[in-house]
PDB file of N, CA and C in Angstrom:
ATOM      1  N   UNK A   1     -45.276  50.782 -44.634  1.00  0.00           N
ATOM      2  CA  UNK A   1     -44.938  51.424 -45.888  1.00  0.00           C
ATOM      3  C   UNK A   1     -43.446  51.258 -46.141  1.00  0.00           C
ATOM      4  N   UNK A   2     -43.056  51.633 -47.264  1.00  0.00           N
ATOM      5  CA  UNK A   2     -41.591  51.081 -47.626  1.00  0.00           C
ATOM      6  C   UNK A   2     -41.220  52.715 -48.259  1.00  0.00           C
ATOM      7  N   UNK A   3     -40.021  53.029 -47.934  1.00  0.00           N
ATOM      8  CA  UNK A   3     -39.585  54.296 -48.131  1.00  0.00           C
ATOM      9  C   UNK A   3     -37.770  53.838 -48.258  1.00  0.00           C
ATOM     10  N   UNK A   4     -38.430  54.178 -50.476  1.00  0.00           N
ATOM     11  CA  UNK A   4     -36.966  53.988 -50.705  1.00  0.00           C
ATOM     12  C   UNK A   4     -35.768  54.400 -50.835  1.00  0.00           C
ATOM     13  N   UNK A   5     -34.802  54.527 -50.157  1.00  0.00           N
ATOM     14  CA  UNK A   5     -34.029  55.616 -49.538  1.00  0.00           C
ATOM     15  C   UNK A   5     -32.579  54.278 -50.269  1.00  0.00           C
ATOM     16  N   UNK A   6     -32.156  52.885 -49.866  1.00  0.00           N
ATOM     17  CA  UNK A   6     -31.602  52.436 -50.386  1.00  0.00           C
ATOM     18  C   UNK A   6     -30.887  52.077 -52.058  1.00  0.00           C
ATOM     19  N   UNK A   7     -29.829  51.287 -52.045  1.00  0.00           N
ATOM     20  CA  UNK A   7     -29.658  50.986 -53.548  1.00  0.00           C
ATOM     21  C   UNK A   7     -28.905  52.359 -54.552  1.00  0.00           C
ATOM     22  N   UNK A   8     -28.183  51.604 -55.217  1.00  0.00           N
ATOM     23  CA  UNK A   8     -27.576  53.023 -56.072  1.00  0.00           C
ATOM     24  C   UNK A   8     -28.835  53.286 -56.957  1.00  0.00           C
ATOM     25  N   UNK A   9     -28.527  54.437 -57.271  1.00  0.00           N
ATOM     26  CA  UNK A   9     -29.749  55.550 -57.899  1.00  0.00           C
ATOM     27  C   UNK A   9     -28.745  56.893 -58.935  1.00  0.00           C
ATOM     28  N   UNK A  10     -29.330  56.994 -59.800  1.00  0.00           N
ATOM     29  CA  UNK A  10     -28.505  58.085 -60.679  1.00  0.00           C
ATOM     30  C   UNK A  10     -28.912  59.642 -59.946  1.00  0.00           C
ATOM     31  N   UNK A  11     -28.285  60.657 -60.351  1.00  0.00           N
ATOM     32  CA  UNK A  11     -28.358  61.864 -59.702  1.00  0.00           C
ATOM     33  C   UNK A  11     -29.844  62.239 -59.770  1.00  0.00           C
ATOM     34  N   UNK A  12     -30.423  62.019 -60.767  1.00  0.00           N
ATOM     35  CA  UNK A  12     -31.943  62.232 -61.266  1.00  0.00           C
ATOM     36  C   UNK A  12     -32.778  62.103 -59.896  1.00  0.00           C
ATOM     37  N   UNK A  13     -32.960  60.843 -60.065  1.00  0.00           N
ATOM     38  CA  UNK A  13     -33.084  60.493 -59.334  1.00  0.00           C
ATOM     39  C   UNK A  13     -33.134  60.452 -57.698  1.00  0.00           C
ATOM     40  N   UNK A  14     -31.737  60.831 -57.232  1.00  0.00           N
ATOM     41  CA  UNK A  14     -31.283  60.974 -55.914  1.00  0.00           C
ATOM     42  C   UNK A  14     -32.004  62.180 -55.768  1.00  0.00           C
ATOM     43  N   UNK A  15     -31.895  62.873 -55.888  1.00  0.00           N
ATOM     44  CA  UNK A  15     -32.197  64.700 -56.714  1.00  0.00           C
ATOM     45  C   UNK A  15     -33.751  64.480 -56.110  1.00  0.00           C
ATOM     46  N   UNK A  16     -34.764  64.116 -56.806  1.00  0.00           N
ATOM     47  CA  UNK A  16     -36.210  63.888 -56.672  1.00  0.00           C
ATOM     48  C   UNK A  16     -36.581  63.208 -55.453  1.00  0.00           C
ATOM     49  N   UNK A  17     -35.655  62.219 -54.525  1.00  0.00           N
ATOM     50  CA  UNK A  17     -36.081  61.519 -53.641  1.00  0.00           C
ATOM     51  C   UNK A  17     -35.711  63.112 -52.093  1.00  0.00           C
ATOM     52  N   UNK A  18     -34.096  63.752 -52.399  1.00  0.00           N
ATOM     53  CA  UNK A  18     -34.184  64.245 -51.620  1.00  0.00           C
ATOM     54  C   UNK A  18     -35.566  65.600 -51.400  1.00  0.00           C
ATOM     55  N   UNK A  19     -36.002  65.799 -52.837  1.00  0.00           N
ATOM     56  CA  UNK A  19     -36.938  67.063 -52.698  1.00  0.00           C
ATOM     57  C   UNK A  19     -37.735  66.417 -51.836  1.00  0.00           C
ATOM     58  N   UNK A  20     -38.319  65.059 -52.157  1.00  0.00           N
ATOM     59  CA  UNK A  20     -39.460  64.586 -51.409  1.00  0.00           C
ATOM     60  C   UNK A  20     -39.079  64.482 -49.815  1.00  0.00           C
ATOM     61  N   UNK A  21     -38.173  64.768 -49.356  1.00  0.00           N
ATOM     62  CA  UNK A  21     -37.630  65.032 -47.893  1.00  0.00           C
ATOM     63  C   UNK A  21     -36.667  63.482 -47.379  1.00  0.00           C
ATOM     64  N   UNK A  22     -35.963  62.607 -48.674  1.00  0.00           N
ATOM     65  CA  UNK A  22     -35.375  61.848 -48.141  1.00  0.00           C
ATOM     66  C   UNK A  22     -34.027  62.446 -47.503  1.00  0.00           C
ATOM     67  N   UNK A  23     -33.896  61.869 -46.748  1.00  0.00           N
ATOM     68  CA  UNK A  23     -32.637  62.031 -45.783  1.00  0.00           C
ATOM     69  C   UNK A  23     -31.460  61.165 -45.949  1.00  0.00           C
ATOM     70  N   UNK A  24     -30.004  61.429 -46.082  1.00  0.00           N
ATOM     71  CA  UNK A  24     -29.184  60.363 -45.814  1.00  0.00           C
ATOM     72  C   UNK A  24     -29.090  60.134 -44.257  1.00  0.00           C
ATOM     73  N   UNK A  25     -28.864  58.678 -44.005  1.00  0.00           N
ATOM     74  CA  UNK A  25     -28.876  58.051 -42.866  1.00  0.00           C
ATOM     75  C   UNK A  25     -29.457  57.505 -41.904  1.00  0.00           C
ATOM     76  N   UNK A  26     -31.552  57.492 -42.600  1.00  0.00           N
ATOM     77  CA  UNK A  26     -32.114  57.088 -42.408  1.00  0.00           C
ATOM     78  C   UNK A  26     -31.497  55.489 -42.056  1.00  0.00           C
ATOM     79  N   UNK A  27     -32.496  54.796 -41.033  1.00  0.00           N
ATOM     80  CA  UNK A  27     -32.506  53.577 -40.876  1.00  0.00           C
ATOM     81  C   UNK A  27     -33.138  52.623 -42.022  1.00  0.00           C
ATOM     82  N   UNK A  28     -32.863  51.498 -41.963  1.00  0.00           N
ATOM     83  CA  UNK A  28     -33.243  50.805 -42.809  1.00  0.00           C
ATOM     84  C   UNK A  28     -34.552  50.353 -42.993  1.00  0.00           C
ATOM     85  N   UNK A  29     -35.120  50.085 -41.595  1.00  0.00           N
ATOM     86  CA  UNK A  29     -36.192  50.166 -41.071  1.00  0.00           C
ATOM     87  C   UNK A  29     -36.478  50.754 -40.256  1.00  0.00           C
ATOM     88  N   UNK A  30     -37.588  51.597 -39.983  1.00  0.00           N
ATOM     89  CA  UNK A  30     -38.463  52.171 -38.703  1.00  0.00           C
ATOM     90  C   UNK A  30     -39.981  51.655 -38.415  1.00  0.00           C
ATOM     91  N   UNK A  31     -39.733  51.888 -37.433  1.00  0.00           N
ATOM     92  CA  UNK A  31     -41.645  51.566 -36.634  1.00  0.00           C
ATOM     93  C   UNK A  31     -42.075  52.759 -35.788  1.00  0.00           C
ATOM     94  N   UNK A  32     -43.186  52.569 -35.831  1.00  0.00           N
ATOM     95  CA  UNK A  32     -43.944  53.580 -34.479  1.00  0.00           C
ATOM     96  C   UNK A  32     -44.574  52.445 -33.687  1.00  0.00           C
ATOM     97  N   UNK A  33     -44.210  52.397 -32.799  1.00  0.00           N
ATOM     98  CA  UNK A  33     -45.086  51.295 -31.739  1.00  0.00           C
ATOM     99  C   UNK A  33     -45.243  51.917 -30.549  1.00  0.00           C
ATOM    100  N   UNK A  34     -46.737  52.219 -29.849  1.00  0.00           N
ATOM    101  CA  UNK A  34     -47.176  52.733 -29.172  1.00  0.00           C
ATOM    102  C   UNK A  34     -46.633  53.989 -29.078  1.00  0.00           C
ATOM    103  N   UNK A  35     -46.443  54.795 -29.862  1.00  0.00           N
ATOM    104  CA  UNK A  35     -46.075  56.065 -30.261  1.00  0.00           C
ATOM    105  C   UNK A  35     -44.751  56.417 -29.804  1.00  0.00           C
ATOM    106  N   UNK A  36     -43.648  55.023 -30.028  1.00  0.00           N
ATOM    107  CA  UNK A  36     -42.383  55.642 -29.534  1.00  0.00           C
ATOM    108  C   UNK A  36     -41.938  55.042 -31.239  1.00  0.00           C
ATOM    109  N   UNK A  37     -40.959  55.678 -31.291  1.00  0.00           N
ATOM    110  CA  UNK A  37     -40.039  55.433 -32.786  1.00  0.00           C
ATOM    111  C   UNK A  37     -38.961  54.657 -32.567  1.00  0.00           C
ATOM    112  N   UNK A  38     -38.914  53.786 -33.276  1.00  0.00           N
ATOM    113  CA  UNK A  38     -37.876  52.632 -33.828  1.00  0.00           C
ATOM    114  C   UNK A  38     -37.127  52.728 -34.682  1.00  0.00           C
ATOM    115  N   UNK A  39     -35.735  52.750 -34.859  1.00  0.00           N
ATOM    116  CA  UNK A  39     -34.565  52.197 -36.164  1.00  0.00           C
ATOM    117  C   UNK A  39     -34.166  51.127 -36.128  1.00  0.00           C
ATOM    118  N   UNK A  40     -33.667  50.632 -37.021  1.00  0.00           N
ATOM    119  CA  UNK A  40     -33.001  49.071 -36.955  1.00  0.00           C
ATOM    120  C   UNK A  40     -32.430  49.683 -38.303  1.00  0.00           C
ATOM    121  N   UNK A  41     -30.719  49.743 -38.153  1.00  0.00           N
ATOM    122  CA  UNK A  41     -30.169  49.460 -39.171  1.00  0.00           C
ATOM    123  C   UNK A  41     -29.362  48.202 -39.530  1.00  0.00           C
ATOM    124  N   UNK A  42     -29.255  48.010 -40.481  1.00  0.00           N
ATOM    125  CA  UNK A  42     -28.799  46.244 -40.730  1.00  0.00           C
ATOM    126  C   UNK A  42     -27.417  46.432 -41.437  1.00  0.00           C
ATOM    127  N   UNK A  43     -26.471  45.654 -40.869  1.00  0.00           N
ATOM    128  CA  UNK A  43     -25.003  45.675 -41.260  1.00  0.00           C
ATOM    129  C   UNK A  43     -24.063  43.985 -41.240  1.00  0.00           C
ATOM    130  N   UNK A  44     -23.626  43.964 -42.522  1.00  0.00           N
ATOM    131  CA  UNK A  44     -23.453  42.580 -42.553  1.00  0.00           C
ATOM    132  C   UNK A  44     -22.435  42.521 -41.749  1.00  0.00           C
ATOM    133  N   UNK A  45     -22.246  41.876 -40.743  1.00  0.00           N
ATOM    134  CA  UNK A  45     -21.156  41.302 -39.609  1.00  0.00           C
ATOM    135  C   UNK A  45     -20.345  42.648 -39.013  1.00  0.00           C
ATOM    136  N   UNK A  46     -19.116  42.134 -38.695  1.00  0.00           N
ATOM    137  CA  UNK A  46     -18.243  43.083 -37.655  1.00  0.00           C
ATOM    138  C   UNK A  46     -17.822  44.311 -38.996  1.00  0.00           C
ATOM    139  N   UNK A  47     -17.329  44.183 -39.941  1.00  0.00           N
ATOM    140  CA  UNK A  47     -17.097  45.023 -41.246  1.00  0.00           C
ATOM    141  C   UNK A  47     -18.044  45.834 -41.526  1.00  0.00           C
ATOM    142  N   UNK A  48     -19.361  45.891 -41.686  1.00  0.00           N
ATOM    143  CA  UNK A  48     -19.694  46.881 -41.723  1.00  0.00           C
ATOM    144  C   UNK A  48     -19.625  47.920 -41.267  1.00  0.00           C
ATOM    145  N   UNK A  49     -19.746  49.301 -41.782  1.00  0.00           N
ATOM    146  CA  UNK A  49     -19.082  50.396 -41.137  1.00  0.00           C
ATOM    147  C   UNK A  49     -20.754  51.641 -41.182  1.00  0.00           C
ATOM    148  N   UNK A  50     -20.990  51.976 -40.171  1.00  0.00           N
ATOM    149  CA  UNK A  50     -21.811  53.316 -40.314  1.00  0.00           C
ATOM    150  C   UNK A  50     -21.476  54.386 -40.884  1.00  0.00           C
ATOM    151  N   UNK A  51     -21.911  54.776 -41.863  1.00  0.00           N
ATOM    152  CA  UNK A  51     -21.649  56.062 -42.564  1.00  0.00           C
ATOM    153  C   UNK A  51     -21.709  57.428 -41.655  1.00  0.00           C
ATOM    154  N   UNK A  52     -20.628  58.285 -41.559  1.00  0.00           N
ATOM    155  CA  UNK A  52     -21.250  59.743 -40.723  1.00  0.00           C
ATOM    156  C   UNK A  52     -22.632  60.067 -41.120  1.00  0.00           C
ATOM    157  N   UNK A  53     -23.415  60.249 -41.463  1.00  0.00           N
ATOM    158  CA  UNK A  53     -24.918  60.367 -41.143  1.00  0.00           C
ATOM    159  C   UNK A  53     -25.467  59.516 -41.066  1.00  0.00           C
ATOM    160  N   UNK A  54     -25.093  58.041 -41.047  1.00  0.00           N
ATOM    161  CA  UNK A  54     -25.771  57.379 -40.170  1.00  0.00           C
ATOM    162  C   UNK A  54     -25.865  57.539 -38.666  1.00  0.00           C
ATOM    163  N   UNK A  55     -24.439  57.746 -38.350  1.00  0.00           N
ATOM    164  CA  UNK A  55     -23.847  58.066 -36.846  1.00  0.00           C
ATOM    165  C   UNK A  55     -24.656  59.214 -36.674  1.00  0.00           C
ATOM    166  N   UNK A  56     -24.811  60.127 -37.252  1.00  0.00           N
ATOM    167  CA  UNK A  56     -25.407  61.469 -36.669  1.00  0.00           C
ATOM    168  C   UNK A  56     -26.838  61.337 -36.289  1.00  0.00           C
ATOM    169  N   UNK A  57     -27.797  60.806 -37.645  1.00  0.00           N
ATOM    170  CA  UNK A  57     -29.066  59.976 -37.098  1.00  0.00           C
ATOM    171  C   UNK A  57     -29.261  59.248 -35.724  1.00  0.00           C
ATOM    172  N   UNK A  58     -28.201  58.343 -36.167  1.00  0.00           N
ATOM    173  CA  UNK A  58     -28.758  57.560 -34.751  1.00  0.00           C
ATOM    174  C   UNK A  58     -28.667  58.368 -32.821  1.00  0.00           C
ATOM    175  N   UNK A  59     -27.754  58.872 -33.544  1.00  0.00           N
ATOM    176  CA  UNK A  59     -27.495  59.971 -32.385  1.00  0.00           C
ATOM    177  C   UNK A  59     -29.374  61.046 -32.163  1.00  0.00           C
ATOM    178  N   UNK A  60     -29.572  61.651 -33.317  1.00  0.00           N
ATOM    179  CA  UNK A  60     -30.100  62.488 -33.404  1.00  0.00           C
ATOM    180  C   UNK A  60     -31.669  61.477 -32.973  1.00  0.00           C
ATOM    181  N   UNK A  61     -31.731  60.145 -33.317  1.00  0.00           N
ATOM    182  CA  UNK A  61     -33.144  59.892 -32.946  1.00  0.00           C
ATOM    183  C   UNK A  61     -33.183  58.946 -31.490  1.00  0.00           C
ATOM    184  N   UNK A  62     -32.132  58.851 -31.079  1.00  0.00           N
ATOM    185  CA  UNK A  62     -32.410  58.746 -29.703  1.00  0.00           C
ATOM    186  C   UNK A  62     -32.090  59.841 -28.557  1.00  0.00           C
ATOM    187  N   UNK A  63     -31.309  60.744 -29.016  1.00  0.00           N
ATOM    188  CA  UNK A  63     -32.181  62.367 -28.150  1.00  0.00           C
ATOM    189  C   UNK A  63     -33.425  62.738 -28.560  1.00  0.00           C
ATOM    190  N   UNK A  64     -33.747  62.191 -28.767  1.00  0.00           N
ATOM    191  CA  UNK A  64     -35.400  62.558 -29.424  1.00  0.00           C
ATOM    192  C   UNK A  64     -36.413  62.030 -28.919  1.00  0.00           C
ATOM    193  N   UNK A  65     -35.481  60.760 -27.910  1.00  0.00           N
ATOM    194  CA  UNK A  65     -36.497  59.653 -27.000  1.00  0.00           C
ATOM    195  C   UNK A  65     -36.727  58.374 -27.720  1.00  0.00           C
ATOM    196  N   UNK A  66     -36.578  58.302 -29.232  1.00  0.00           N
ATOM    197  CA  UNK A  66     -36.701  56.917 -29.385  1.00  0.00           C
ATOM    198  C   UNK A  66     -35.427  56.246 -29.658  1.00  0.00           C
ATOM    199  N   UNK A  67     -35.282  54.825 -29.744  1.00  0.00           N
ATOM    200  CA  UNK A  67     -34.930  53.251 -30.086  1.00  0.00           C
ATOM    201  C   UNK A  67     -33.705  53.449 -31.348  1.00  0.00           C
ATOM    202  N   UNK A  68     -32.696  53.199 -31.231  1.00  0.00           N
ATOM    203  CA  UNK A  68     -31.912  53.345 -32.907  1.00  0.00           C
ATOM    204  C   UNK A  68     -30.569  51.898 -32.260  1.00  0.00           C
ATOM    205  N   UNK A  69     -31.252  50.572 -33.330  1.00  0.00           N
ATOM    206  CA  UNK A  69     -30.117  49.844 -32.802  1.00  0.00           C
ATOM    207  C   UNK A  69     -29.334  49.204 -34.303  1.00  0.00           C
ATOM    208  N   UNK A  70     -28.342  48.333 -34.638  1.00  0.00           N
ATOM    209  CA  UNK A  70     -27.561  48.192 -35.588  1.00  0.00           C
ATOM    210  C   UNK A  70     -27.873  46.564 -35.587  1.00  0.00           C
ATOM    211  N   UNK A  71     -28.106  45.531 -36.262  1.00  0.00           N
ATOM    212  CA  UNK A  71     -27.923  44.372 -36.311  1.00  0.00           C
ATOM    213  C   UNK A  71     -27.235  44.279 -37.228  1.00  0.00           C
ATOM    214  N   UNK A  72     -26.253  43.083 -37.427  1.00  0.00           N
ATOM    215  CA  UNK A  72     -25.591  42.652 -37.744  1.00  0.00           C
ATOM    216  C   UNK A  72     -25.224  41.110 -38.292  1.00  0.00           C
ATOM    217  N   UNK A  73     -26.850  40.795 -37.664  1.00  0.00           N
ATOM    218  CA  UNK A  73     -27.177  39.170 -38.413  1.00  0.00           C
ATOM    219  C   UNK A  73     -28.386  39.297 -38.072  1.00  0.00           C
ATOM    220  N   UNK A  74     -28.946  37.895 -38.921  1.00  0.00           N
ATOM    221  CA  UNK A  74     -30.619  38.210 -39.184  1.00  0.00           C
ATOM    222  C   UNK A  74     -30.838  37.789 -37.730  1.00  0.00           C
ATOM    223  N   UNK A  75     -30.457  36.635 -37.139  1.00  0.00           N
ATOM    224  CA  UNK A  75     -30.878  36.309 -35.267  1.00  0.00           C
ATOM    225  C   UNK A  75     -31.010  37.731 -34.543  1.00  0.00           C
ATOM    226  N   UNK A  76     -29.911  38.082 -34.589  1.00  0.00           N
ATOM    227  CA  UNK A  76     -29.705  39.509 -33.845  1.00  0.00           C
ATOM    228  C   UNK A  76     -31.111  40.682 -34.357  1.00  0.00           C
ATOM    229  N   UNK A  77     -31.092  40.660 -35.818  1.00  0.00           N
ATOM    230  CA  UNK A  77     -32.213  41.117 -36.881  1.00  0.00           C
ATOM    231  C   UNK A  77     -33.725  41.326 -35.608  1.00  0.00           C
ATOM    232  N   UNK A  78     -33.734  39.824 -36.009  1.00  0.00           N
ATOM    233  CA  UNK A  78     -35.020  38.606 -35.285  1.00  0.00           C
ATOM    234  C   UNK A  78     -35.476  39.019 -33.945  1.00  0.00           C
ATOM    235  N   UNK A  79     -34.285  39.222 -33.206  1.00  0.00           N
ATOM    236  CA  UNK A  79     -34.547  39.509 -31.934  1.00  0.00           C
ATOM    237  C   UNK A  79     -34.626  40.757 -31.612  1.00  0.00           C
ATOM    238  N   UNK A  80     -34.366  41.467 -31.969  1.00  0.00           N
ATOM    239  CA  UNK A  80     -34.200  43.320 -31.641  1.00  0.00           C
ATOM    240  C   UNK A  80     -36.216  43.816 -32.266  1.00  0.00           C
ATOM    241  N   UNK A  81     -36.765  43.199 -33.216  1.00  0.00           N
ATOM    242  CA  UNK A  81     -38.021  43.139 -33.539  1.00  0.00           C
ATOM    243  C   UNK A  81     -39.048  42.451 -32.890  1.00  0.00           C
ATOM    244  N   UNK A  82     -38.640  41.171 -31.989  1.00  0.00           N
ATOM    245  CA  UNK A  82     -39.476  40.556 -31.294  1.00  0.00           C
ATOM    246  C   UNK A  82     -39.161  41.561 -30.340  1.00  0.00           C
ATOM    247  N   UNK A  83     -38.150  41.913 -29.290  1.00  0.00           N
ATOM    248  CA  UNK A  83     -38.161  42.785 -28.342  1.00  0.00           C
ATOM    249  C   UNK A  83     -38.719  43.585 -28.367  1.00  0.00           C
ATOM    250  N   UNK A  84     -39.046  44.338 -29.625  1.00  0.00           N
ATOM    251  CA  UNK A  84     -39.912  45.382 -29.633  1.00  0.00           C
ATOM    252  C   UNK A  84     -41.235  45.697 -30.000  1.00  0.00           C
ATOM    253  N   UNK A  85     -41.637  44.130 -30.227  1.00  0.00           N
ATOM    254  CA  UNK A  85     -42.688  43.777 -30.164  1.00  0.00           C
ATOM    255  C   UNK A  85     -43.428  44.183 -31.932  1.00  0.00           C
ATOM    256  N   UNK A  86     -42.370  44.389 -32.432  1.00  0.00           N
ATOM    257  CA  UNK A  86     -42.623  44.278 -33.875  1.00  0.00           C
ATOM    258  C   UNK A  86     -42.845  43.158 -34.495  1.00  0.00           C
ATOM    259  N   UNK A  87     -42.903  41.758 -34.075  1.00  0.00           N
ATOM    260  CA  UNK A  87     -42.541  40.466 -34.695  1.00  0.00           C
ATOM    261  C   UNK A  87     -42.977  39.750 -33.351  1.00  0.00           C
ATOM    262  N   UNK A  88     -43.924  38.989 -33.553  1.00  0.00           N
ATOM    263  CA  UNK A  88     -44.486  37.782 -32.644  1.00  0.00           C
ATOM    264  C   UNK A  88     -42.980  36.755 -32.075  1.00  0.00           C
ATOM    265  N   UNK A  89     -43.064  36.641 -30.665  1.00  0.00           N
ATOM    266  CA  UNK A  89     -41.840  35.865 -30.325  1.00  0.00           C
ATOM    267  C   UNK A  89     -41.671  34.286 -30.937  1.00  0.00           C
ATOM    268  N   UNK A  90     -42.891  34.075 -32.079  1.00  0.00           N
ATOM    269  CA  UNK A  90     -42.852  32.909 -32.687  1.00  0.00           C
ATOM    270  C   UNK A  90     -41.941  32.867 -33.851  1.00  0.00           C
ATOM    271  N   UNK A  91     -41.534  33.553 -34.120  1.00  0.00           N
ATOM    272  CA  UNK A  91     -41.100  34.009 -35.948  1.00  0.00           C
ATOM    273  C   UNK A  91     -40.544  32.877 -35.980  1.00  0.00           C
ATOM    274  N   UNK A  92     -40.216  31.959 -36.773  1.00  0.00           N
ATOM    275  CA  UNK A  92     -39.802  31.080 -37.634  1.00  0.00           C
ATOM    276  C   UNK A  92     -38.039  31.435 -37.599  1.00  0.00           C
ATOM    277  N   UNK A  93     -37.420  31.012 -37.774  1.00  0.00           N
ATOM    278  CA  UNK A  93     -36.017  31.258 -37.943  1.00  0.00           C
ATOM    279  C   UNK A  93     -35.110  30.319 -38.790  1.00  0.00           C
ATOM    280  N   UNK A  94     -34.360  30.279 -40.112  1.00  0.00           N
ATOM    281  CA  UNK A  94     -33.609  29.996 -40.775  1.00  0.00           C
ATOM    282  C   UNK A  94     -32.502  29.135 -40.317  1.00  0.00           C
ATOM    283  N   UNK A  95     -32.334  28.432 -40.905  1.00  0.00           N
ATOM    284  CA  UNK A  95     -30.989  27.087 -40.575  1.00  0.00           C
ATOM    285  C   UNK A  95     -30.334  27.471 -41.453  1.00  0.00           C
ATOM    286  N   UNK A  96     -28.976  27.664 -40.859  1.00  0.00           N
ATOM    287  CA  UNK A  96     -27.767  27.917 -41.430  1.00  0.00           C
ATOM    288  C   UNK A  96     -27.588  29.845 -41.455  1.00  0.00           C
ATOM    289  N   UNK A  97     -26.707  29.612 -42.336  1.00  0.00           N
ATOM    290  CA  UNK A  97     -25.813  31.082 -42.664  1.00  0.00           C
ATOM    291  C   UNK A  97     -26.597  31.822 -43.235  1.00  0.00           C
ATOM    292  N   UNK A  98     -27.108  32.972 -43.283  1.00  0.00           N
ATOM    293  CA  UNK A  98     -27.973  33.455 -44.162  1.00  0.00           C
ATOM    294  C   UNK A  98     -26.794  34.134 -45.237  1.00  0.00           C
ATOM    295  N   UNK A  99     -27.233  34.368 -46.588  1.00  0.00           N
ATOM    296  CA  UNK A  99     -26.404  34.894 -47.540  1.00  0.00           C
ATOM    297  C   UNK A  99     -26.859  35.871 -48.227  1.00  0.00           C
ATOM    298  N   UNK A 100     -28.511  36.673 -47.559  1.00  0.00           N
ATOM    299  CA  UNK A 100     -29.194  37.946 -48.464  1.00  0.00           C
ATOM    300  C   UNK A 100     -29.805  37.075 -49.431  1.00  0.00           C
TER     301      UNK A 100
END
């Protein structure tokens, strides 16, 4: 399922997502695999910066017992999902630079 928490959004908006119980600092992605919980947040290169509730999340969902890691390129992406067995160790992989 896709839970849209990203992207600018007007107050309206923001407003209605938090009633529905969105959170800032959710990961970008999560999984449940074999009933442990997964984050993967995605950050373009060394510059990207974690927001304080991101930091607090990630904190908060691995005292909790599960997985919260940061990639920073799609390889890195690629591999943190095959490790976790989210993504077949076959995946296909891109030539060159990725640019989004």
């Amino acid at each position: 399922t896709a839970i849209p928490m990203g992207e600018n959004r007007n107050a309206i908006t923001g407003a209605r997502i938090k009633r529905m119980g969105g959170k800032a600092g959710a990961p970008d992605l999560m999984f449940v695999i074999g009933g442990i919980a997964y984050g993967l947040e995605l950050k373009l290169g060394v510059r990207g910066k974690m927001t304080v509730a991101q930091q607090e999340t990630a904190r908060a969902w691995i005292d909790a017992g599960g997985y919260y890691y940061v990639a920073r390129d799609l390889d890195s992406a690629l591999d943190i999902l095959t490790e976790w067995g989210a993504l077949p160790a076959n995946v296909a992989r891109l030539e060159g630079p990725f640019d989004g």
